[in-house]
C-alpha atoms as a PDB file:
ATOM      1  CA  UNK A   1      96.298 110.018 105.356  1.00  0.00           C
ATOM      2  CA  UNK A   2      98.195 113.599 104.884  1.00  0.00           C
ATOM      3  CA  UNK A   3      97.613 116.073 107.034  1.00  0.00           C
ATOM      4  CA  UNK A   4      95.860 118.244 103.786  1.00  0.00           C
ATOM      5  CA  UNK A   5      93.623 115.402 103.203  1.00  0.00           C
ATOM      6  CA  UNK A   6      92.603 115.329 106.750  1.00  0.00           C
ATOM      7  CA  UNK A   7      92.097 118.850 106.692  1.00  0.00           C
ATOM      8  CA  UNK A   8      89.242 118.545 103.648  1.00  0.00           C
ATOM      9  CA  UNK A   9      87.555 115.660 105.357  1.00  0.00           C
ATOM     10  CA  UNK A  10      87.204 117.865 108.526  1.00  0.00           C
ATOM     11  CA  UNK A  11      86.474 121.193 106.507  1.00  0.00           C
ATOM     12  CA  UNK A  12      83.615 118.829 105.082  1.00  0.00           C
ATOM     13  CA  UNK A  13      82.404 117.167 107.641  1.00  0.00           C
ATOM     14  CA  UNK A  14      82.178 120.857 109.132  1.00  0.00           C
ATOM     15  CA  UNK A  15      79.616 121.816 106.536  1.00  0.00           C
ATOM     16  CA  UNK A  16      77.464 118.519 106.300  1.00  0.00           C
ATOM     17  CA  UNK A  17      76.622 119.094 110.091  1.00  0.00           C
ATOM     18  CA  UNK A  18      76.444 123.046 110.065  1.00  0.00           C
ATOM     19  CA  UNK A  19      73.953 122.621 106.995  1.00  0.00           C
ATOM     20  CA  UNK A  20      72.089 120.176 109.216  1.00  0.00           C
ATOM     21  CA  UNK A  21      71.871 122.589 112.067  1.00  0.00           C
ATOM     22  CA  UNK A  22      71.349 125.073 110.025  1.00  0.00           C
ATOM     23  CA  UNK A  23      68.237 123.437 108.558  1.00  0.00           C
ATOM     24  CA  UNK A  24      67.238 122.276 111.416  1.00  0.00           C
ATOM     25  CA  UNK A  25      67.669 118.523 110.352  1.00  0.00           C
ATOM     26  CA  UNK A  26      69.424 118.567 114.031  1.00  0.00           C
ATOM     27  CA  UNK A  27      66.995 120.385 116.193  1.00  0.00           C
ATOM     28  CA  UNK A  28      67.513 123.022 118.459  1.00  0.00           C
ATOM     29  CA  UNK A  29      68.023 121.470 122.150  1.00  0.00           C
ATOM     30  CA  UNK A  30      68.123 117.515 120.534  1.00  0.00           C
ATOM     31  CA  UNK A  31      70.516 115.263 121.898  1.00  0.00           C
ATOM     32  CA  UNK A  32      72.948 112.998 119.583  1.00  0.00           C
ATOM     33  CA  UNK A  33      75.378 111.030 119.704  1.00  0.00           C
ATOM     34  CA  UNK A  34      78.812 111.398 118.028  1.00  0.00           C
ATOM     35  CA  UNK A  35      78.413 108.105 116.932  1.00  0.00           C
ATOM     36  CA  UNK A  36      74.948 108.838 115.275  1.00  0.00           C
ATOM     37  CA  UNK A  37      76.381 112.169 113.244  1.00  0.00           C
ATOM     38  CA  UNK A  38      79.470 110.057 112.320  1.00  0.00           C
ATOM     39  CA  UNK A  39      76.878 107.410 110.583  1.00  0.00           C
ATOM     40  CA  UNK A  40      75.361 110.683 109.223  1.00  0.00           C
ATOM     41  CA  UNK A  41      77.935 112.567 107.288  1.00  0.00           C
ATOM     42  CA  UNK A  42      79.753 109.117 106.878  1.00  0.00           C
ATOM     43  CA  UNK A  43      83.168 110.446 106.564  1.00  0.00           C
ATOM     44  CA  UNK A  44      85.353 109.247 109.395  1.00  0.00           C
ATOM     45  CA  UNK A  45      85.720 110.005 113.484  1.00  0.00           C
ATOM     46  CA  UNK A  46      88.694 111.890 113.449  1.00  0.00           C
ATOM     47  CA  UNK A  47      87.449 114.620 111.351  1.00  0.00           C
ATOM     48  CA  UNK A  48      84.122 114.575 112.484  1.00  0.00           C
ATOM     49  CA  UNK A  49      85.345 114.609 116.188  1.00  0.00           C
ATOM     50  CA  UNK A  50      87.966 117.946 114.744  1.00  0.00           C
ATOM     51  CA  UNK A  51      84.366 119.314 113.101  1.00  0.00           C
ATOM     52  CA  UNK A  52      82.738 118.650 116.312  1.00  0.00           C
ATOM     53  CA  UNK A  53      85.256 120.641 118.413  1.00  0.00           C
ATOM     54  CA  UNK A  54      85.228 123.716 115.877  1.00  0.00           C
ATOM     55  CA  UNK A  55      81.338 123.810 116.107  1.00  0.00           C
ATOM     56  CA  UNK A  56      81.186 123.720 120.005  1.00  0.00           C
ATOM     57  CA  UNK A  57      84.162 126.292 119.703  1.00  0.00           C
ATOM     58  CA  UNK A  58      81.371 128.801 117.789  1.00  0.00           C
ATOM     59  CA  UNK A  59      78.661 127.736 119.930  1.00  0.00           C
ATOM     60  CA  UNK A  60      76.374 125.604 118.213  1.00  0.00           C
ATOM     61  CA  UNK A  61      77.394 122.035 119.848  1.00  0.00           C
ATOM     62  CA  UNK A  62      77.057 121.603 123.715  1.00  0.00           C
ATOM     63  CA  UNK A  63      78.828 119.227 125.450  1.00  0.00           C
ATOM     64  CA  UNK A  64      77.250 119.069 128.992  1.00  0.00           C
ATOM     65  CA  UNK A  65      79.604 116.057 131.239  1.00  0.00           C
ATOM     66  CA  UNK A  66      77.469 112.924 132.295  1.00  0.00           C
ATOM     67  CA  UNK A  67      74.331 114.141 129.932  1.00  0.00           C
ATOM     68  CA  UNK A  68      75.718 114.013 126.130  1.00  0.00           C
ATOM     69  CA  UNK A  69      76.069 116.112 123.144  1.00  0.00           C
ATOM     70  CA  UNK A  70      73.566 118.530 122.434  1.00  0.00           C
ATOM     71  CA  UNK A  71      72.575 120.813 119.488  1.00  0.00           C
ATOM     72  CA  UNK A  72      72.567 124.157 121.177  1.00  0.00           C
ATOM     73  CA  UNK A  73      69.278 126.168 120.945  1.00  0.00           C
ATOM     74  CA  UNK A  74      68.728 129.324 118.744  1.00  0.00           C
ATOM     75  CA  UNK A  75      70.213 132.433 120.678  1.00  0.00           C
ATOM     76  CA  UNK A  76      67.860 135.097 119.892  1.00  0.00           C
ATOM     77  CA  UNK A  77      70.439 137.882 121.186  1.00  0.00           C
ATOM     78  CA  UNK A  78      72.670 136.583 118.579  1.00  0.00           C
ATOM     79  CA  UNK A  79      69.939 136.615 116.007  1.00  0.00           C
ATOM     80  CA  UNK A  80      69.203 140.183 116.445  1.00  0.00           C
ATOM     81  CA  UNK A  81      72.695 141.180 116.608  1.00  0.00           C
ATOM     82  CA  UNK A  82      73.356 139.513 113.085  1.00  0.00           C
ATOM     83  CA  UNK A  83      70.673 140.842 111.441  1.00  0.00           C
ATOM     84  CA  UNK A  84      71.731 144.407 112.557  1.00  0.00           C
ATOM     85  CA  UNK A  85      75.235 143.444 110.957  1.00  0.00           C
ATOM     86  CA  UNK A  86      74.027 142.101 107.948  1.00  0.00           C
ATOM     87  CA  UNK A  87      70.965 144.612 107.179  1.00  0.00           C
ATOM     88  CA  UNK A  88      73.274 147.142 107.644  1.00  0.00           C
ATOM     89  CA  UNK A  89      75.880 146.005 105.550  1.00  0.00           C
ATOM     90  CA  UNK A  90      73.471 144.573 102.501  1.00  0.00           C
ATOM     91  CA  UNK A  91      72.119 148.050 102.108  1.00  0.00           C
ATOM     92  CA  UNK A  92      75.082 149.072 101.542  1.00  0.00           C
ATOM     93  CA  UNK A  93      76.260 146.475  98.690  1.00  0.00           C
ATOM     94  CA  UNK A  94      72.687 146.615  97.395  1.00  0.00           C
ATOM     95  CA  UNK A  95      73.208 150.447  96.727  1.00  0.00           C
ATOM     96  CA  UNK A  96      76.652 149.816  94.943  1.00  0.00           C
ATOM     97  CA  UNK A  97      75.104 147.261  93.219  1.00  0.00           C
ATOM     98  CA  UNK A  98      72.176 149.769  91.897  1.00  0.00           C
ATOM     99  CA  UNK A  99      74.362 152.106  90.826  1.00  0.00           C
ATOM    100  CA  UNK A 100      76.533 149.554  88.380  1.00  0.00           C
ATOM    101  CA  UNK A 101      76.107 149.393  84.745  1.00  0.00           C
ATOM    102  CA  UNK A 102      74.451 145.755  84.634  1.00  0.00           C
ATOM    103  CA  UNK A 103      75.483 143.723  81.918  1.00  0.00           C
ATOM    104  CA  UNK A 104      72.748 141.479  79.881  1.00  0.00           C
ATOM    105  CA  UNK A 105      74.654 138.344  81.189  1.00  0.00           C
ATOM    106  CA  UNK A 106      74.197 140.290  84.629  1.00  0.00           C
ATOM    107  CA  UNK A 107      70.652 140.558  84.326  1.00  0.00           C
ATOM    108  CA  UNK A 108      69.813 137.209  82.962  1.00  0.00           C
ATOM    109  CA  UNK A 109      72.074 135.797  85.847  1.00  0.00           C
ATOM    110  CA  UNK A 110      69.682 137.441  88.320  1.00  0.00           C
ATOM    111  CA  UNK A 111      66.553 136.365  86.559  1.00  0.00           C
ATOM    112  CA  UNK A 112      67.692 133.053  86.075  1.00  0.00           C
ATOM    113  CA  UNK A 113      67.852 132.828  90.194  1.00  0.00           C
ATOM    114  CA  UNK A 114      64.748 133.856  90.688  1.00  0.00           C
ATOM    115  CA  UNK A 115      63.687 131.590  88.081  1.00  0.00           C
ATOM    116  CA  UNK A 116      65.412 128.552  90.166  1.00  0.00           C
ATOM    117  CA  UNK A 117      63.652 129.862  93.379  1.00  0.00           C
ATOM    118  CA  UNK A 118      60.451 129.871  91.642  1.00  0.00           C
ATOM    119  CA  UNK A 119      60.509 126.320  90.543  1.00  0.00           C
ATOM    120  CA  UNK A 120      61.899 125.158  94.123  1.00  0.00           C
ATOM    121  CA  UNK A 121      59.170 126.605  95.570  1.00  0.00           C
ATOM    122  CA  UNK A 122      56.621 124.507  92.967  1.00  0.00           C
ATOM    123  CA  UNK A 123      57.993 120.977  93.515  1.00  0.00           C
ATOM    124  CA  UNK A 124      58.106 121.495  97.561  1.00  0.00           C
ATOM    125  CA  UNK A 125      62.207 121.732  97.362  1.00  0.00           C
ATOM    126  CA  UNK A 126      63.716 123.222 100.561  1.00  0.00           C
ATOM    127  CA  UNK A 127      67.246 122.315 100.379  1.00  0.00           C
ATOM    128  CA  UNK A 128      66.891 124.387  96.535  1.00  0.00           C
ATOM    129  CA  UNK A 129      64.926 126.868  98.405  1.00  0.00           C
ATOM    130  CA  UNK A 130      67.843 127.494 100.859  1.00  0.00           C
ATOM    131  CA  UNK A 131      70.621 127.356  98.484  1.00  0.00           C
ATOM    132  CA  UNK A 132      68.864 129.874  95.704  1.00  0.00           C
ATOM    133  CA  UNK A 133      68.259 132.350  98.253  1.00  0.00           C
ATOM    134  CA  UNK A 134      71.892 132.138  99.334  1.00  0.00           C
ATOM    135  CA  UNK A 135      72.821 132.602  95.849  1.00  0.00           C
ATOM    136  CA  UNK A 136      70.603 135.627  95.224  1.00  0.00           C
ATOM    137  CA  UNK A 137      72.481 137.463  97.950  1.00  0.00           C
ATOM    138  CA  UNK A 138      75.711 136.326  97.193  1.00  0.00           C
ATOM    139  CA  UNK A 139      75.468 137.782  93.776  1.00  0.00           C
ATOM    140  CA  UNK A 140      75.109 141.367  94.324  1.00  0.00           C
ATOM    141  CA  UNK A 141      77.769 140.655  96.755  1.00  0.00           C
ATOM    142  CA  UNK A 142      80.089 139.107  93.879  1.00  0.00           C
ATOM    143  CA  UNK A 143      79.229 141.804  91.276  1.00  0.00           C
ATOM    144  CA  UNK A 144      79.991 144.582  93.318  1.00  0.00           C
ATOM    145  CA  UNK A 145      83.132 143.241  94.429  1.00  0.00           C
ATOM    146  CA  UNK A 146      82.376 142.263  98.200  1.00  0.00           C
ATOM    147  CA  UNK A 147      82.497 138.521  97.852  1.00  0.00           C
ATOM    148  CA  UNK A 148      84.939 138.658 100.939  1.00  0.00           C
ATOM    149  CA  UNK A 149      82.484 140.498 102.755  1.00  0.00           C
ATOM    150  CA  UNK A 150      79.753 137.540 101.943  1.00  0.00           C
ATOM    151  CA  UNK A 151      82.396 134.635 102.972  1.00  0.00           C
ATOM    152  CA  UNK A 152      83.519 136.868 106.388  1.00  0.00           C
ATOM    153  CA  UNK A 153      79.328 137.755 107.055  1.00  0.00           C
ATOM    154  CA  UNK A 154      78.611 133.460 106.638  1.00  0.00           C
ATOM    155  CA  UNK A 155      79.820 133.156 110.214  1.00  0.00           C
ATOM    156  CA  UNK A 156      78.232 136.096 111.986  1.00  0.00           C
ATOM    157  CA  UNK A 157      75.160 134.889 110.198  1.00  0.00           C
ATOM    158  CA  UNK A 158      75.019 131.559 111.614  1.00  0.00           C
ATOM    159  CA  UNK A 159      72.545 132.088 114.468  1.00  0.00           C
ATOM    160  CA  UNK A 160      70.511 134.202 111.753  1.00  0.00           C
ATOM    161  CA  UNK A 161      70.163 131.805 109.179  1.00  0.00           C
ATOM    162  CA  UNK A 162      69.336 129.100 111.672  1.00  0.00           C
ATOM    163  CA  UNK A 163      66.129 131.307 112.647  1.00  0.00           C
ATOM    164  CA  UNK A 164      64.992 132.448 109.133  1.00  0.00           C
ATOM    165  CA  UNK A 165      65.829 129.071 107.763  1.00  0.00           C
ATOM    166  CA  UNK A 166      63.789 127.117 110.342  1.00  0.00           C
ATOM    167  CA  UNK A 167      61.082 129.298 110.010  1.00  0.00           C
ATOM    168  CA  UNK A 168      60.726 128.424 106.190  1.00  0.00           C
ATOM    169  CA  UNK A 169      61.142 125.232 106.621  1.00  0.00           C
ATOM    170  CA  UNK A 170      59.274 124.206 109.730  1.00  0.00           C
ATOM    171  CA  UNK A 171      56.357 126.555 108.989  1.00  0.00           C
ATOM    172  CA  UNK A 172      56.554 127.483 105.777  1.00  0.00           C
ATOM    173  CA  UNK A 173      55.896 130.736 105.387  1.00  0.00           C
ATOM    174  CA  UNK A 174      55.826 132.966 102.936  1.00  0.00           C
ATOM    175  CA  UNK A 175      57.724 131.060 100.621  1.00  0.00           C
ATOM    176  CA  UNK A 176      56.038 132.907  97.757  1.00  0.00           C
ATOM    177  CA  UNK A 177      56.599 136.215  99.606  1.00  0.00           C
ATOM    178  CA  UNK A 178      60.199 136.036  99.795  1.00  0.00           C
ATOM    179  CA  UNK A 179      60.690 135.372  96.315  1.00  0.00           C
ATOM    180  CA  UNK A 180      58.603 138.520  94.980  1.00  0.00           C
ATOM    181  CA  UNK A 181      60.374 140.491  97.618  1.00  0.00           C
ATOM    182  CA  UNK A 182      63.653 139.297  95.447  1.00  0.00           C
ATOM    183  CA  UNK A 183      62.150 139.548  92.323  1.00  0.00           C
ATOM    184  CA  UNK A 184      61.019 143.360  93.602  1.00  0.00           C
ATOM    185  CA  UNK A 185      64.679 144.273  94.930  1.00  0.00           C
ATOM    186  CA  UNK A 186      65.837 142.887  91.342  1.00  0.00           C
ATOM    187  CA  UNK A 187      63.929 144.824  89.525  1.00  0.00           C
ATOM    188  CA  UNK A 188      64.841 147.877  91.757  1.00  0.00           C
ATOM    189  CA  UNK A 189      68.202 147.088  90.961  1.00  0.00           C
ATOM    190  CA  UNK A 190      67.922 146.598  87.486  1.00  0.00           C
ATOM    191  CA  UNK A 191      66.189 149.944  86.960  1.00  0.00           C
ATOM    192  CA  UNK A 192      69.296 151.966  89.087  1.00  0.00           C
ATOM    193  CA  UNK A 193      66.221 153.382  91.983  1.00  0.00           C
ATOM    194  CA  UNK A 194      68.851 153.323  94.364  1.00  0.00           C
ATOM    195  CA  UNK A 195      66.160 154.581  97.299  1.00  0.00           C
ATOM    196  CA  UNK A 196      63.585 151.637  96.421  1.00  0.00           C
ATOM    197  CA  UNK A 197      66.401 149.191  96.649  1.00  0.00           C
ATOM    198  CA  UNK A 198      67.533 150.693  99.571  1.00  0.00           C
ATOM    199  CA  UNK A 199      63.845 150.450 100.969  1.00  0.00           C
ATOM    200  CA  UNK A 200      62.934 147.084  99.922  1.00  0.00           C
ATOM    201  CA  UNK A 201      66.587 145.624 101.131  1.00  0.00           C
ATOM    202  CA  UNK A 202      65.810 147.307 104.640  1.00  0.00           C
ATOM    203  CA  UNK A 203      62.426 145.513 104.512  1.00  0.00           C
ATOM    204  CA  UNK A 204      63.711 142.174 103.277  1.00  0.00           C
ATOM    205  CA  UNK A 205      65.981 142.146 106.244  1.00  0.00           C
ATOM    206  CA  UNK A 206      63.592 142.649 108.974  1.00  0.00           C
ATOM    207  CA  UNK A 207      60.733 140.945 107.179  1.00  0.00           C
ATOM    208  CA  UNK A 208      62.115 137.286 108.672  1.00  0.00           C
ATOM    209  CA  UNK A 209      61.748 137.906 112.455  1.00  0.00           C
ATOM    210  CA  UNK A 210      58.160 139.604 111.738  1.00  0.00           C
ATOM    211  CA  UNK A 211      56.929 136.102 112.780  1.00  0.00           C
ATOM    212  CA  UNK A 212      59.176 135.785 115.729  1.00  0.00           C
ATOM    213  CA  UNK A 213      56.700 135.688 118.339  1.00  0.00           C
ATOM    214  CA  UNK A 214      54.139 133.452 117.113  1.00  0.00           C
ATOM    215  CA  UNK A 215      57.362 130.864 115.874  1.00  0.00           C
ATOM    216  CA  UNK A 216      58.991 130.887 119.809  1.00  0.00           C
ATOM    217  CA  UNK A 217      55.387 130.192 120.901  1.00  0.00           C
ATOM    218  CA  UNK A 218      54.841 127.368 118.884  1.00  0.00           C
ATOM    219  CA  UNK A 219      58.223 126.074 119.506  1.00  0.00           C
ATOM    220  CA  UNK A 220      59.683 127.451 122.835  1.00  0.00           C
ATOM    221  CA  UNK A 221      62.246 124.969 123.765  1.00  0.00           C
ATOM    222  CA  UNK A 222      64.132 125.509 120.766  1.00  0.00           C
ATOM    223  CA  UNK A 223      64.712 129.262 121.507  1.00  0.00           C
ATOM    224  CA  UNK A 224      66.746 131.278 124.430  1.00  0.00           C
ATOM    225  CA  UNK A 225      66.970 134.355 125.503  1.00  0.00           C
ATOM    226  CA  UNK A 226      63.283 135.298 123.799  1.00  0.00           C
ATOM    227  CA  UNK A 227      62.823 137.962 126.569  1.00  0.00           C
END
């Protein structure tokens, strides 16, 4: 096997098991087995053991000696410090992005998104869920010339979207509220209100730890530092 090949099997094995931690498919605190994720992402040991070494290198695997492999738990610190990054920044790109001249092909782009997040949310589709919402973001991102920005914010973001994507999908909540918050932020896009979508973006950030509290309670050993 060359060395480049190697280096795609491990750069996907990478993002079959942070998708699973990210969804929560690995739990927060659950103990597996290299052997077990290798039978998961069925790809090959070397480059899931290289994968496994880059995601304990940012965190998210513990290896404790004469105990196992662990998925490591939420870090709420880290949570709050992401979403500071990225509220921060997304106001910002949302802005630029209200102030563009947005082409029809623009427009029905957006709409079409929302459309896929609609349906996902119909037929009970998480994994759609997830990805559309991704893709709504990524697109003002894209059209305002920031994609780097998006790619570069993916790993801050980590510990963030393992909370707000956990939350949807263990709980459930509010699926049909965080699609007319997009659909709202759209439109305030669309029309070039530059405060609204500055507004609604601000809320839309900090609207997915509203449930924090009641989420850590119902689940408190997949959290740390919750004081």
């Amino acid at each position: 096997m060359t060395s480049y090949s190697r280096n795609n099997l491990t750069s996907k094995a990478y993002d079959v098991i942070l998708q699973k931690i990210i969804s929560a498919e690995y739990k927060p605190g659950q103990k597996i087995s290299e052997k077990k994720i290798e039978e998961d992402v069925n790809i090959g040991r070397t480059p899931v053991r290289e994968a496994l070494l880059q995601l304990r290198q940012e965190k998210l695997i513990n290896v404790i000696p004469q105990s196992g492999t662990y998925i490591s738990k939420i870090d709420l610190k880290d949570v709050f410090e992401a979403r500071f990054i990225r509220s921060s920044i997304e106001q910002r790109i949302m802005r630029e992005a209200a102030a563009l001249n947005i082409a029809p092909e623009q427009k029905t782009a957006i709409n079409d998104i929302i459309k896929e997040q609609i349906q996902a949310r119909a037929t009970d589709n998480f994994p759609a869920l997830l990805r559309f919402d991704d893709t709504f973001h990524k697109y003002f991102y894209r059209i305002t010339g920031h994609e780097r920005v998006w790619d570069w914010l993916r790993k801050v973001n980590i510990q963030f979207n393992r909370f707000r994507f956990f939350r949807l999908k263990v709980q459930k909540l509010s699926w049909k509220g965080l699609i007319e918050e997009h659909q709202r932020i759209a439109n305030a896009v669309l029309n070039s209100d530059i405060s609204e979508v500055d507004r609604l973006t601000a809320n839309h950030m900090h609207r997915m730890l509203d449930e924090e509290k009641p989420l850590i309670e119902a689940f408190p050993d997949y959290f740390e530092n919750a004081n």
